[in-house]
C-alpha atoms as a PDB file:
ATOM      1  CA  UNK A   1      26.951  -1.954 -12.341  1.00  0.00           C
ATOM      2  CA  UNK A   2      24.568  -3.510  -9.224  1.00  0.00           C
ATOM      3  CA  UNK A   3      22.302  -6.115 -10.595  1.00  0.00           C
ATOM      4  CA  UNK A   4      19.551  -7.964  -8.939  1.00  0.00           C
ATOM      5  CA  UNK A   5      21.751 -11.051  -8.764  1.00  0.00           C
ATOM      6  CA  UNK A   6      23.310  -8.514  -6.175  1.00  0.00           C
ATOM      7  CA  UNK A   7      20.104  -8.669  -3.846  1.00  0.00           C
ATOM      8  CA  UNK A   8      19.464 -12.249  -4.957  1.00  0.00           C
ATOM      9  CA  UNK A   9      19.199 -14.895  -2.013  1.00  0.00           C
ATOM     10  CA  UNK A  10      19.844 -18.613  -3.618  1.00  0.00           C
ATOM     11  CA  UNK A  11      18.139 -20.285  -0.268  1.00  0.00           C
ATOM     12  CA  UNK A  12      14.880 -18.569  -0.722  1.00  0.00           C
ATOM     13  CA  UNK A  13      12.135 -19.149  -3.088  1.00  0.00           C
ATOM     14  CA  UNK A  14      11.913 -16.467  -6.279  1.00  0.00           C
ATOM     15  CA  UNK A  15       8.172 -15.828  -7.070  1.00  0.00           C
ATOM     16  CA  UNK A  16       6.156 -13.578  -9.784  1.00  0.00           C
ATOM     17  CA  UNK A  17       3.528 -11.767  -9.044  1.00  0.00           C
ATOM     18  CA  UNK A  18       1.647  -9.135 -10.625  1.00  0.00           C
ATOM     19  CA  UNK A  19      -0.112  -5.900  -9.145  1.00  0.00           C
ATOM     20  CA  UNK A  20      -2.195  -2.791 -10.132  1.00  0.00           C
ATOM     21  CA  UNK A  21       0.164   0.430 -10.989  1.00  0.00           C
ATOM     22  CA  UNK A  22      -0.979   1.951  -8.356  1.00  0.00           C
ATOM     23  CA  UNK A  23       0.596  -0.264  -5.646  1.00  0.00           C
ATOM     24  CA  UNK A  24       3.202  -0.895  -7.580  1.00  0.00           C
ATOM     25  CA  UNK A  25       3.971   2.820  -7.021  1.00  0.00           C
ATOM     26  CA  UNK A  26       3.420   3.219  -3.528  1.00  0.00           C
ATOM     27  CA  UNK A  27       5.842   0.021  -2.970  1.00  0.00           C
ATOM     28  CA  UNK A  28       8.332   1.480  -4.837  1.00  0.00           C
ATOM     29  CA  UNK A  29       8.260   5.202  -3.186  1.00  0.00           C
ATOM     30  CA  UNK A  30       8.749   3.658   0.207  1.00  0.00           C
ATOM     31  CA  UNK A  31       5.659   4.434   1.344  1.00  0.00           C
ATOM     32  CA  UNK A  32       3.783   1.047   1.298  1.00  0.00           C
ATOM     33  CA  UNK A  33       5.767  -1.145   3.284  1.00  0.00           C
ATOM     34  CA  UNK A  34       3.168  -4.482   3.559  1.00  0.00           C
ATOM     35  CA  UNK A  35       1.648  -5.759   0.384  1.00  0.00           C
ATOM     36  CA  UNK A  36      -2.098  -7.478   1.422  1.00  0.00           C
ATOM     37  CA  UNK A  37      -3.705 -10.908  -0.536  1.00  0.00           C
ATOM     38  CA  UNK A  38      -6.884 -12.835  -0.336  1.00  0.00           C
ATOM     39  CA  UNK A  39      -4.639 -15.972  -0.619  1.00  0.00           C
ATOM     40  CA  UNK A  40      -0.913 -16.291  -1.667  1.00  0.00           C
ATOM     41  CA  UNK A  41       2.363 -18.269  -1.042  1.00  0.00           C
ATOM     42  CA  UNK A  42       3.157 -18.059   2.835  1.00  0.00           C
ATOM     43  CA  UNK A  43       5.306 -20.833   3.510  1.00  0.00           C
ATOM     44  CA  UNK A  44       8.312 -18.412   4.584  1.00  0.00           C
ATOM     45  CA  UNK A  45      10.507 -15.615   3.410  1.00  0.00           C
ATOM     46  CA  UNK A  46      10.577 -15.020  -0.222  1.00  0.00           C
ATOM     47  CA  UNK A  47      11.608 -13.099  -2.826  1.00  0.00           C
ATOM     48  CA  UNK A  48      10.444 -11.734  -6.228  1.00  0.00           C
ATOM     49  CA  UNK A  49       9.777 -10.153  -9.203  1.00  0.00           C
ATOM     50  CA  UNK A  50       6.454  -7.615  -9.981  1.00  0.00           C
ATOM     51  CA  UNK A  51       4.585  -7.636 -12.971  1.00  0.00           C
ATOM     52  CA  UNK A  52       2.729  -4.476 -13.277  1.00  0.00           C
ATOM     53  CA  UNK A  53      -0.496  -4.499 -15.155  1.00  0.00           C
ATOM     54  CA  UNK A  54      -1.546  -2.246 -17.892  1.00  0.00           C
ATOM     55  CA  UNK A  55      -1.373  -1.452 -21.353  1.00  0.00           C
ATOM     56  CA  UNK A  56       1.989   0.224 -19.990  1.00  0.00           C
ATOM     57  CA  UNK A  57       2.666  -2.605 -17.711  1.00  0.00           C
ATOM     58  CA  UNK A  58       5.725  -4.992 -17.472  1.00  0.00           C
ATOM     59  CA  UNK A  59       8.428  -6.305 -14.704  1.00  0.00           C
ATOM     60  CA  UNK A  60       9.669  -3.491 -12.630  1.00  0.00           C
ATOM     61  CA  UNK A  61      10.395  -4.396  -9.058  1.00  0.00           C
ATOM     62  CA  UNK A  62      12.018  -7.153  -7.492  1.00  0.00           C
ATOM     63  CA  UNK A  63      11.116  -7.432  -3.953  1.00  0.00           C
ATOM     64  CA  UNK A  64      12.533  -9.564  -0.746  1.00  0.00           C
ATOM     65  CA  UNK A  65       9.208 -10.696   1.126  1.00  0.00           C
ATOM     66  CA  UNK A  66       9.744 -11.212   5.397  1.00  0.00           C
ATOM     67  CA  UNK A  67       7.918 -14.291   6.719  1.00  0.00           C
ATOM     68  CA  UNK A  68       4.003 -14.071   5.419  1.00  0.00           C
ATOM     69  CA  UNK A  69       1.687 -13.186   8.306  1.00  0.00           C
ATOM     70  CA  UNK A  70      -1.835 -15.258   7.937  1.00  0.00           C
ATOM     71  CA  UNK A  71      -4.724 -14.155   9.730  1.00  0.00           C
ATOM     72  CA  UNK A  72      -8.101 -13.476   9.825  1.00  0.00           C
ATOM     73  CA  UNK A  73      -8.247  -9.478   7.969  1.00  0.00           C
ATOM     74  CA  UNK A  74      -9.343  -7.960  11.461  1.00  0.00           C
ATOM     75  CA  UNK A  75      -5.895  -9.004  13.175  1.00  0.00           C
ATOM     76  CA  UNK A  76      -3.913  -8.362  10.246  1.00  0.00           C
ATOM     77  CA  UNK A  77      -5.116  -4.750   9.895  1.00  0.00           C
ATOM     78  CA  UNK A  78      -5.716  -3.909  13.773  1.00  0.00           C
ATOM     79  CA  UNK A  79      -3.242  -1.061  13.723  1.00  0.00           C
ATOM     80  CA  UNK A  80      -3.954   0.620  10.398  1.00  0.00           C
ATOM     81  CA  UNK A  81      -5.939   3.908  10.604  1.00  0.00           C
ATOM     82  CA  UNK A  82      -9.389   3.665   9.632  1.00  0.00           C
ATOM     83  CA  UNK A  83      -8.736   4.757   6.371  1.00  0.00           C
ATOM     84  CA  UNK A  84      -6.630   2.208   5.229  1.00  0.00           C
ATOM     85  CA  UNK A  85      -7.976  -0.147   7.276  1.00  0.00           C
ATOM     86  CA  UNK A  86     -11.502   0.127   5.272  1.00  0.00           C
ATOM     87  CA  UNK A  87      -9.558   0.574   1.495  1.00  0.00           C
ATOM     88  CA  UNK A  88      -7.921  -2.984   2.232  1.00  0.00           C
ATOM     89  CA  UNK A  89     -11.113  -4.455   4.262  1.00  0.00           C
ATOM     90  CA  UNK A  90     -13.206  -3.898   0.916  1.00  0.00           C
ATOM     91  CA  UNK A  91     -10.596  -5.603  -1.476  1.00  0.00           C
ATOM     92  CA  UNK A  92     -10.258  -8.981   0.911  1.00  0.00           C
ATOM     93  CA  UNK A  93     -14.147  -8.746   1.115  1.00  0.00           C
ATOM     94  CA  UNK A  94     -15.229 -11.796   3.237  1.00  0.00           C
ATOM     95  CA  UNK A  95     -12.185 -14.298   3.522  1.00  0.00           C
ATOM     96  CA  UNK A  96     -11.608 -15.846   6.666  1.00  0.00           C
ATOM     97  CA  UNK A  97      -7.668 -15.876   6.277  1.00  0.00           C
ATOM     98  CA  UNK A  98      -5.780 -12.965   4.535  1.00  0.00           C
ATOM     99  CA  UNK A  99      -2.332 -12.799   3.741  1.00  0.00           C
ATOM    100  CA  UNK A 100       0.179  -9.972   4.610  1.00  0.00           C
ATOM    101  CA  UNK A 101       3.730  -9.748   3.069  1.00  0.00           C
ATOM    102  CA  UNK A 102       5.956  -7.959   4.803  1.00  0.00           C
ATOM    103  CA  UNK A 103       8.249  -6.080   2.268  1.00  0.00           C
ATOM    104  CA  UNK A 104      11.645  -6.169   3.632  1.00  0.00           C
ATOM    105  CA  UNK A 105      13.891  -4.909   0.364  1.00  0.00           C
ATOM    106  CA  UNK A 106      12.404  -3.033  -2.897  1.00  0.00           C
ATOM    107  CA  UNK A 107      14.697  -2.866  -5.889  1.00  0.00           C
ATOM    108  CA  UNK A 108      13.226  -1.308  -8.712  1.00  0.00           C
ATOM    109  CA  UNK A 109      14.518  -2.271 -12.378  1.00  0.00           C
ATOM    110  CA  UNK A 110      13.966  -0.489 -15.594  1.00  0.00           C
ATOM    111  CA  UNK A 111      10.557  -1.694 -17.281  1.00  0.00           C
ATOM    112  CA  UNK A 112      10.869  -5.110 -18.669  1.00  0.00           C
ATOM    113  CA  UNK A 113       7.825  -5.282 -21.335  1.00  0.00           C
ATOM    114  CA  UNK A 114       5.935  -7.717 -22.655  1.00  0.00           C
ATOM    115  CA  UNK A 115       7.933  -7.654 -25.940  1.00  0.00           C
ATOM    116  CA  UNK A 116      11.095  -7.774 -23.769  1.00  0.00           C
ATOM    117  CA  UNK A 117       9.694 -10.852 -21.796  1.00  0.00           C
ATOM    118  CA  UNK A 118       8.825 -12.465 -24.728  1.00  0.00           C
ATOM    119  CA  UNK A 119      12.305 -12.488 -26.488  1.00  0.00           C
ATOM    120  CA  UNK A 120      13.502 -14.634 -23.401  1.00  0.00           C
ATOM    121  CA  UNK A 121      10.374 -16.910 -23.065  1.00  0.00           C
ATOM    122  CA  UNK A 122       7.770 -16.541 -26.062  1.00  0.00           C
ATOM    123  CA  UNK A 123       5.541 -17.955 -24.045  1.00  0.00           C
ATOM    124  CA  UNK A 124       5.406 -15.829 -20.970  1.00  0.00           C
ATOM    125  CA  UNK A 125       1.955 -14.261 -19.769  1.00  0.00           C
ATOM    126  CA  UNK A 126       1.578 -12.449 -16.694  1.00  0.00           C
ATOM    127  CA  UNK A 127       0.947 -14.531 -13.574  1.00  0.00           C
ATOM    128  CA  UNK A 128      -2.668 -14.212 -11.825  1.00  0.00           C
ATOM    129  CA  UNK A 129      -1.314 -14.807  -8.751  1.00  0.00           C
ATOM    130  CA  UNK A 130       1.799 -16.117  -8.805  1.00  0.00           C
ATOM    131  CA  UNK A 131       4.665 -18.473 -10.104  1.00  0.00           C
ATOM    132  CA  UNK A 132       7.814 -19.944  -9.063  1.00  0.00           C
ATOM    133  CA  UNK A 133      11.226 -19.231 -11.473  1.00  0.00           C
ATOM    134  CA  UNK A 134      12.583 -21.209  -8.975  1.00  0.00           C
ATOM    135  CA  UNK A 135      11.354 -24.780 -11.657  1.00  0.00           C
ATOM    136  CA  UNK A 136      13.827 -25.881 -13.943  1.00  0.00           C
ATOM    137  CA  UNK A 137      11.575 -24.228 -17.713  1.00  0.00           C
ATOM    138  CA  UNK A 138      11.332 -21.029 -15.357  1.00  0.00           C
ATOM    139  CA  UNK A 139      15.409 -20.675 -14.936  1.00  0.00           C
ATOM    140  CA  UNK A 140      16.377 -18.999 -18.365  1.00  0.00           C
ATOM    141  CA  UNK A 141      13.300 -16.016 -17.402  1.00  0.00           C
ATOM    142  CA  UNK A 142      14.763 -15.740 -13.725  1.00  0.00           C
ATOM    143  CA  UNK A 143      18.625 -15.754 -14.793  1.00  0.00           C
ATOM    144  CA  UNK A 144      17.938 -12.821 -17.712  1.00  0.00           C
ATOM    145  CA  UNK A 145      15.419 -10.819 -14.420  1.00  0.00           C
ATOM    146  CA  UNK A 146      18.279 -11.335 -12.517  1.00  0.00           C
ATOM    147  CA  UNK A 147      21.078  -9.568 -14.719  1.00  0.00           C
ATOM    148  CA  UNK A 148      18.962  -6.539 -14.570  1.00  0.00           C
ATOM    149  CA  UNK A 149      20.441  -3.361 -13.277  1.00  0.00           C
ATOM    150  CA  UNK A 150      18.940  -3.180  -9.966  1.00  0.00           C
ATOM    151  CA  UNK A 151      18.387   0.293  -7.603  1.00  0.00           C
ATOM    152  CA  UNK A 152      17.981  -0.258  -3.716  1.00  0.00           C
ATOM    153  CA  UNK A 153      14.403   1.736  -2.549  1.00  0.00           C
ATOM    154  CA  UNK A 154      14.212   3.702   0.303  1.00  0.00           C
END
């Protein structure tokens, strides 16, 4: 059985993040290939888990993040269509600097719920923006996300 440890890269920081279901989709279809932030962690190539929100919600995607782009939202989105352009231009509203992550790898892992989460850490919430598993109380959450069963994303 392939596990995330399979995808895993020890030399890179492991984040958690959370996102709406409806990215959360898109990322995992293939078809959103660059996830954009207000602010976030930049400081190079990453990987990590996603939280997605809802009453349904729970960990179900562990990503591997290219080096962050940061930019004011004009550059970053200069060769999206209009369309998208506009969708993402509303949600950064008026920042100065924006954040682009480059997605790179998506493996998607069955639904990890709050219950599930909570048998491993009873004190896990979901992450507003983010946190590292990378700190010593966070390694007993990442090693149980990383025995997961894991399925490469086109």
């Amino acid at each position: 059985m392939i596990t995330v440890q399979d995808y895993y890269e020890p030399t890179q920081p492991t984040l958690l993040f959370s996102l709406h279901p409806e990215p959360a989709q898109v990322i995992e279809a293939g078809t959103k290939r660059i996830e954009y932030r207000r602010r976030f962690y930049h400081q190079g190539p990453f990987q990590a888990f996603v939280h997605v929100t809802g009453t349904h919600g729970g960990i179900g995607l562990f990503l591997q993040i290219s080096q962050p782009l940061v930019a004011a939202p004009n550059r970053l989105l200069a060769n999206l269509t209009a369309t998208d352009a506009t969708a993402i231009r509303n949600y950064l509203g008026n920042v100065s600097q924006a954040v682009a992550l480059p997605i790179r790898t998506v493996i998607a892992i069955p639904r990890l719920t709050l219950a599930d989460l909570r048998q491993v850490d009873p004190q896990f919430t979901a992450p507003r923006a983010y946190r590292f598993l990378d700190k010593p109380a966070q390694h007993p959450l990442r090693q149980f996300l990383l025995q997961q069963p894991g399925i490469k994303k086109p």
